[in-house]
Protein backbone atom coordinates (compact mmCIF):
# COMPACT_ATOMS: atom_id res chain seq x y z
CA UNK A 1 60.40 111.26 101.96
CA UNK A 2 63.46 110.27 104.24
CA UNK A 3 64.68 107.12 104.95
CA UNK A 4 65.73 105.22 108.10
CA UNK A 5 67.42 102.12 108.89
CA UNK A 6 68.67 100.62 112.01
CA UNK A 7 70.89 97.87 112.11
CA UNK A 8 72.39 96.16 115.12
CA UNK A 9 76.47 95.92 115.06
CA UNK A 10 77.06 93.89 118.65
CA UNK A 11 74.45 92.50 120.76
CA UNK A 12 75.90 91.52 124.73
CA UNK A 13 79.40 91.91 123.27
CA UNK A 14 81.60 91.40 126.15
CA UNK A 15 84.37 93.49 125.91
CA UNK A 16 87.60 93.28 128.76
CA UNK A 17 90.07 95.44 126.27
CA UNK A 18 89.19 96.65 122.93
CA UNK A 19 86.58 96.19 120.46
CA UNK A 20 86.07 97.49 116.70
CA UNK A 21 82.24 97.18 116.28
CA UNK A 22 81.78 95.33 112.15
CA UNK A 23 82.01 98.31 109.50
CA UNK A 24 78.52 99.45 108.36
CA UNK A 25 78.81 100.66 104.84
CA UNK A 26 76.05 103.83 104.80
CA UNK A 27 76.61 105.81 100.98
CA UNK A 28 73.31 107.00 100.64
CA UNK A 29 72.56 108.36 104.31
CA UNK A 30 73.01 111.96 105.43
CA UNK A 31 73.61 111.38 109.42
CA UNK A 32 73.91 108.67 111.55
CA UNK A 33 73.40 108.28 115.18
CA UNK A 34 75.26 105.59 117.32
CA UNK A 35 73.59 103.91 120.71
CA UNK A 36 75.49 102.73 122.79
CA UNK A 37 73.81 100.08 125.66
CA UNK A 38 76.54 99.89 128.79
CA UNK A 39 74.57 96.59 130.43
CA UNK A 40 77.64 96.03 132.79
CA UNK A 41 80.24 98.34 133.16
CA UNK A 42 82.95 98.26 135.41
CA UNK A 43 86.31 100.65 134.44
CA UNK A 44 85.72 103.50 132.35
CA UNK A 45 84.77 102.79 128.57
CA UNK A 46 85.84 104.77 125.74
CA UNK A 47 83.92 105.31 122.39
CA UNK A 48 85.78 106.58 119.21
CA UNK A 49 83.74 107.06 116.14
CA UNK A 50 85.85 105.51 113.20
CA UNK A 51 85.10 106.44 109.49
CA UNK A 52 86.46 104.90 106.16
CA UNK A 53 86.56 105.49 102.53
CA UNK A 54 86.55 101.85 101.68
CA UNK A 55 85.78 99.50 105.01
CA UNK A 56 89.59 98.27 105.30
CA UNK A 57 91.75 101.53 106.59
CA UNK A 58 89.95 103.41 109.40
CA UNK A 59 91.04 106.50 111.02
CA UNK A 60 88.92 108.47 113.69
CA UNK A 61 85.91 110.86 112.88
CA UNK A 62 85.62 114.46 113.85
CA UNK A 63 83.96 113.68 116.82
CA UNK A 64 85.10 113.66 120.41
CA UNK A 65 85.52 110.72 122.20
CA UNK A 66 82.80 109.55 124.64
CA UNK A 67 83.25 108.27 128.29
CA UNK A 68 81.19 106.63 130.52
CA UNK A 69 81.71 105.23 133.98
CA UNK A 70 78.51 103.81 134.64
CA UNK A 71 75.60 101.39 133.33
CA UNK A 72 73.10 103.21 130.81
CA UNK A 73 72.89 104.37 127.25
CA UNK A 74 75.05 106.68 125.17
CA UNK A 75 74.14 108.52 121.91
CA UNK A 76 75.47 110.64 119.37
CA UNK A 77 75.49 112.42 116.17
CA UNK A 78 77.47 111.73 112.79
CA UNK A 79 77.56 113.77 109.96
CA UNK A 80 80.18 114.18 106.86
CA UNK A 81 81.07 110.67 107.48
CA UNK A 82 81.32 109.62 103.46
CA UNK A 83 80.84 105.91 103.50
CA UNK A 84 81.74 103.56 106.59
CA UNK A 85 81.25 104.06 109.71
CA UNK A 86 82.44 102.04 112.82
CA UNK A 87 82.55 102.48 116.72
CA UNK A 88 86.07 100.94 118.60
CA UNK A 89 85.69 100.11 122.27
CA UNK A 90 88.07 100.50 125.22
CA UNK A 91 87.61 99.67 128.50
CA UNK A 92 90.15 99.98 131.18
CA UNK A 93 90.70 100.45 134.67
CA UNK A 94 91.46 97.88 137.50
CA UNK A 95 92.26 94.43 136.36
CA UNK A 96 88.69 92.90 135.65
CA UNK A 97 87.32 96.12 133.61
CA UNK A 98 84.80 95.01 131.38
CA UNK A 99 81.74 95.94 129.41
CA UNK A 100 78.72 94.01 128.24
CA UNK A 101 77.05 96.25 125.33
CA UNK A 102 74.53 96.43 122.26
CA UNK A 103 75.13 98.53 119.73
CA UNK A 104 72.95 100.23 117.13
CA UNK A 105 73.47 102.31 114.34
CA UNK A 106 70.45 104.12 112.73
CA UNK A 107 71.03 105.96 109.44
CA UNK A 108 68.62 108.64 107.92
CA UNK A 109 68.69 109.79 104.36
């Protein structure tokens, strides 16, 4: 039998620059999927999947960064991720850019 969890890393974060979601330590799980709720949006905002070996030095996963320009929700995939995982937010554009957003991470065993 599999396992789930879902936990939820920001909830109406607001975000005008950058923001590294909390590290979410997930040994036991074989994939993970980030959502990504875009309440407000104005600019463009960047997500970059960030992995770790130990929850203190991150470097970027082997997955492609994801745009989006408008309101809605954003998903994706992570595999081969080893133990921490982490999402960093950028949103730029015209002075003002910002982003309201709740995040969840769901890992399955």
């Amino acid at each position: 039998m599999r396992s789930t969890m879902t936990a939820v890393l920001e909830r109406a974060a607001l975000v005008t620059d950058e923001l590294a979601t909390e590290p979410y330590e997930l040994p036991w799980a074989q994939e993970a999927r980030f959502f990504v709720q875009a309440h407000e949006l104005t600019g463009t905002l960047e997500l970059t999947t960030e992995i770790s070996p130990d929850g203190l030095t991150w470097c970027p996963a082997d997955v492609p960064v994801l745009r989006a320009e408008t309101p809605g929700m954003t998903s994706w995939l992570v595999t081969g991720f080893g133990q921490w995982l982490r999402v960093r937010c950028r949103v730029s554009g015209d002075p003002g850019a910002a982003a309201r957003l709740r995040i969840y991470l769901v890992g399955k065993s």
